[in-house]
N, C-alpha and C. Protein backbone atom coordinates (compact mmCIF):
# COMPACT_ATOMS: atom_id res chain seq x y z
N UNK A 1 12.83 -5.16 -8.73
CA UNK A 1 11.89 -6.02 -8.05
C UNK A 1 10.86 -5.14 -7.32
N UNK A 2 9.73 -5.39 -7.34
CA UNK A 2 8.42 -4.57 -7.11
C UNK A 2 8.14 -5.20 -5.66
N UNK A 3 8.03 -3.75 -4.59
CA UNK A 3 6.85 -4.60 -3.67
C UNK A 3 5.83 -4.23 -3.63
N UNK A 4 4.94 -5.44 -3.17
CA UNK A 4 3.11 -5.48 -3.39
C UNK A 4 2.93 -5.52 -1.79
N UNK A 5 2.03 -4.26 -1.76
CA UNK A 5 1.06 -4.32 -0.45
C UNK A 5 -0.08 -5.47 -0.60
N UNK A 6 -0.17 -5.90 0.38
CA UNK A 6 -1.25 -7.10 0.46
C UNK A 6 -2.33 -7.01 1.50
N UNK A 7 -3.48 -7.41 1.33
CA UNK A 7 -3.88 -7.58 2.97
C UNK A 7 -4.47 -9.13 2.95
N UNK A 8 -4.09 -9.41 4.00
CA UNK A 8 -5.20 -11.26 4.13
C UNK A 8 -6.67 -11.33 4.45
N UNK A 9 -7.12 -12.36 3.24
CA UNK A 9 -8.46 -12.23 3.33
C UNK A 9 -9.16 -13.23 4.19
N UNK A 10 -8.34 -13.37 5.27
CA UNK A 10 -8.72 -14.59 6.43
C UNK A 10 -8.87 -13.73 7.34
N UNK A 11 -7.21 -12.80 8.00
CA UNK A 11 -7.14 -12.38 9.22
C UNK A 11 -7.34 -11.27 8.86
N UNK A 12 -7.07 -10.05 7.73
CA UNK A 12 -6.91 -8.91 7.62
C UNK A 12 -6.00 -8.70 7.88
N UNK A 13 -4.56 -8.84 7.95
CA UNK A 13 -3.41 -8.52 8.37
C UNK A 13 -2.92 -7.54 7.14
N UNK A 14 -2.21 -6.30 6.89
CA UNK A 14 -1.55 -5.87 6.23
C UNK A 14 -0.39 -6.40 5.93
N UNK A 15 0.60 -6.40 4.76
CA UNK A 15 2.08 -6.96 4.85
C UNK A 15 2.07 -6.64 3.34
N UNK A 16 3.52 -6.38 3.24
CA UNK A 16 4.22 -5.74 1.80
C UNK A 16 5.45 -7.52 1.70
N UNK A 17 5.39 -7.51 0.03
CA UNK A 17 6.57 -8.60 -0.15
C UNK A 17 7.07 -7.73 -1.62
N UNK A 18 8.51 -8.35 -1.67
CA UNK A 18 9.04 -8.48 -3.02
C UNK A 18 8.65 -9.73 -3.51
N UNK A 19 8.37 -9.37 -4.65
CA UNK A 19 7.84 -9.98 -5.66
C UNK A 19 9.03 -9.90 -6.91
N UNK A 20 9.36 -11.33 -7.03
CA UNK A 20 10.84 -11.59 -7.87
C UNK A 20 10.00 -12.20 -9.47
N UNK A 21 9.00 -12.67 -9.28
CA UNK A 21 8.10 -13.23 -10.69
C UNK A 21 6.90 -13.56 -9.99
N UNK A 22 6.21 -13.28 -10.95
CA UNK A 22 4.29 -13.61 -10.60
C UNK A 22 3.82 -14.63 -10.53
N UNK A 23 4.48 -15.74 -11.09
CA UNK A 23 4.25 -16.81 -10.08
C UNK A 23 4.43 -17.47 -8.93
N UNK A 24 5.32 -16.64 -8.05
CA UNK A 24 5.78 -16.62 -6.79
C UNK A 24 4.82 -16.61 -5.58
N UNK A 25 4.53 -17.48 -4.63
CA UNK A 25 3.12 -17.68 -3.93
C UNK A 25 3.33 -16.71 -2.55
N UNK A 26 1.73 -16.22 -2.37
CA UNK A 26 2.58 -15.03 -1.41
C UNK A 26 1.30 -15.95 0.03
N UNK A 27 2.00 -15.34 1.05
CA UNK A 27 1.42 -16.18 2.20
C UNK A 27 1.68 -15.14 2.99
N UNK A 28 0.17 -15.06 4.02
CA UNK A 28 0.39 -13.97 5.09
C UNK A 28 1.15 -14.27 6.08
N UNK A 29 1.94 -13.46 6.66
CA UNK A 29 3.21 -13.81 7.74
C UNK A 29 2.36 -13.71 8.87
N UNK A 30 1.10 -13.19 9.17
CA UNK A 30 0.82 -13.31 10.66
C UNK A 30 -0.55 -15.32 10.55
N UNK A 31 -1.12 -15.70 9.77
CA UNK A 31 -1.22 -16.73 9.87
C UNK A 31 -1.09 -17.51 8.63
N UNK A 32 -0.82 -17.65 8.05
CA UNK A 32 0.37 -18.22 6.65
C UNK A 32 -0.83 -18.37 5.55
N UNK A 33 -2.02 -17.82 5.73
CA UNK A 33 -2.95 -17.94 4.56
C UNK A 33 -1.95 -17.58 3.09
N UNK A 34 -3.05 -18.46 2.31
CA UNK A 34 -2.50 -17.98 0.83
C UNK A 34 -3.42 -17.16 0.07
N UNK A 35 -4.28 -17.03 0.83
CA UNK A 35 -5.44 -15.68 0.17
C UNK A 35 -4.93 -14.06 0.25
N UNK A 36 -4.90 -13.47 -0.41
CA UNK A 36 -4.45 -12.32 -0.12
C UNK A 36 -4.99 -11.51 -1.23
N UNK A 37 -5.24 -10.01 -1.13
CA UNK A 37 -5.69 -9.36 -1.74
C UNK A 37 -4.67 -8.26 -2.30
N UNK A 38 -4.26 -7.53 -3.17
CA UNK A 38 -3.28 -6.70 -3.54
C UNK A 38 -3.83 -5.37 -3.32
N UNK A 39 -3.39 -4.13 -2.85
CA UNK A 39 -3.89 -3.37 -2.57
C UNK A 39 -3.04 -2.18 -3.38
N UNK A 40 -3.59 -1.37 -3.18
CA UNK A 40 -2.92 0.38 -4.30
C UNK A 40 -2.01 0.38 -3.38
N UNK A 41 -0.62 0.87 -3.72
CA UNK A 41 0.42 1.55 -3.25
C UNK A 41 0.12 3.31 -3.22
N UNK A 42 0.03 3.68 -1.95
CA UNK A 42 0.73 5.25 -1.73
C UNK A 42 1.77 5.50 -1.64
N UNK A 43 2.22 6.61 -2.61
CA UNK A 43 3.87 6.84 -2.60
C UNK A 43 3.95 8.25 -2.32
N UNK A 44 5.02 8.44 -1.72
CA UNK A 44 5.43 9.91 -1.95
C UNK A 44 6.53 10.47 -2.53
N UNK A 45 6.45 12.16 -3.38
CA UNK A 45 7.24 12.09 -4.15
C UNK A 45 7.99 13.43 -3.21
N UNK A 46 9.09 13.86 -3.59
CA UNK A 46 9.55 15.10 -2.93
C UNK A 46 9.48 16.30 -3.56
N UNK A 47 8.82 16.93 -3.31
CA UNK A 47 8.66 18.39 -3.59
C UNK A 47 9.86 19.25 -3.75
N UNK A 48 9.67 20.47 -4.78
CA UNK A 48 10.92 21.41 -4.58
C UNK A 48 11.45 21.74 -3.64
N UNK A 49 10.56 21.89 -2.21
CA UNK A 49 11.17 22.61 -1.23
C UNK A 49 11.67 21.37 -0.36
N UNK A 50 11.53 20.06 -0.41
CA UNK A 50 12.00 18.67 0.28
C UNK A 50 10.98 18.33 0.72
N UNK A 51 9.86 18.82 0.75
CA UNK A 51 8.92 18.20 1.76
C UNK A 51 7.82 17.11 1.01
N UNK A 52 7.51 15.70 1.50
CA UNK A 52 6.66 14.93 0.66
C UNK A 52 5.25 15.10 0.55
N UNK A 53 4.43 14.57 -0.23
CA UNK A 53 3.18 14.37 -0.46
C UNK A 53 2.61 13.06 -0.81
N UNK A 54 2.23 12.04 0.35
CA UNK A 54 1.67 11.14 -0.17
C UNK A 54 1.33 10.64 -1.27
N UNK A 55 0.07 11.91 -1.76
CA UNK A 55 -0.79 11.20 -2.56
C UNK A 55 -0.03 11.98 -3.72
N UNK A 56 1.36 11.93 -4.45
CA UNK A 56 1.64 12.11 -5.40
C UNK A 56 1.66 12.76 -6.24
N UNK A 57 1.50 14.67 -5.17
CA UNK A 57 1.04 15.91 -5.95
C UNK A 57 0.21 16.06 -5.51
N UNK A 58 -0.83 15.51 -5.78
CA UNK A 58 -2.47 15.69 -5.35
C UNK A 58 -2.75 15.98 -3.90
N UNK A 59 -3.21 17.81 -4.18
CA UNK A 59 -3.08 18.93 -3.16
C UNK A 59 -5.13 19.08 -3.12
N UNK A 60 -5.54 18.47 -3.88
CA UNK A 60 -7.31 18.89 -3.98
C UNK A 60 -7.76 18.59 -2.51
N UNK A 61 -9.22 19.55 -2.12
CA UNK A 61 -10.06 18.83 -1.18
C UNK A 61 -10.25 17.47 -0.67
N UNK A 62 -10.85 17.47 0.10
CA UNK A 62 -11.61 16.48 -0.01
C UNK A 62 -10.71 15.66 1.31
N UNK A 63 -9.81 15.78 1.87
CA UNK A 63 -9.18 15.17 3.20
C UNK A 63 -7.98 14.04 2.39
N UNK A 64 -7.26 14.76 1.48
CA UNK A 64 -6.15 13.66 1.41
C UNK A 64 -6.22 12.98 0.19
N UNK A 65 -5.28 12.05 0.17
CA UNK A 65 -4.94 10.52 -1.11
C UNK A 65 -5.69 9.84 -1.45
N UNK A 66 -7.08 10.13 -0.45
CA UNK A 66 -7.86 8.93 -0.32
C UNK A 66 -9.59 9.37 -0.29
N UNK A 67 -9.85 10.43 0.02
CA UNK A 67 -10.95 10.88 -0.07
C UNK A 67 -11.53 11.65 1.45
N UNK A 68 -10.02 10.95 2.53
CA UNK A 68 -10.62 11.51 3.93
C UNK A 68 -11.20 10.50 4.51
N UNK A 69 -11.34 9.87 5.37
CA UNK A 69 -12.43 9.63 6.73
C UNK A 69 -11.75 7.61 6.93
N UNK A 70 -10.32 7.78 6.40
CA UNK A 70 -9.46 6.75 6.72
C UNK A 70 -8.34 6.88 8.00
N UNK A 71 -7.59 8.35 8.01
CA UNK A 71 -6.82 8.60 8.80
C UNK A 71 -5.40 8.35 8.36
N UNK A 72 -5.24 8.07 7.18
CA UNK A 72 -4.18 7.74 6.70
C UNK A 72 -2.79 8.98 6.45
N UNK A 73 -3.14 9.92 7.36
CA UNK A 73 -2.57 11.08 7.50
C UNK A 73 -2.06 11.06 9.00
């Protein structure tokens, strides 16, 4: 079972759900909208030495997973 990052396109609230089948209706938990937007998952994987990397290997310039100037670090 997959979870989907979401954000609401009412309040902006962030929130992750499992998702059991795609027709399953997703509703934001901070005001119960049914609009929601699906967003990229960042994952991290573990490195030889244990230590993670967000963006999934990806060691390039540029400030991160994301391009930099989010803070998501």
């Amino acid at each position: 079972m997959p979870i989907y990052e979401y954000i609401c396109d009412d309040c902006n609230a962030r929130f992750e759900k499992i998702v059991i089948n795609k027709q399953q209706e997703i509703a934001c938990p901070k005001c119960s909208s049914k609009k929601a937007t699906i967003q990229l998952s960042v994952f991290a994987t573990a490195g030889g030495n244990g230590s993670s990397n967000p963006s999934g290997g990806f060691t390039g310039g540029g400030g991160g997973c994301c391009g930099g100037g989010c803070s998501c670090h």
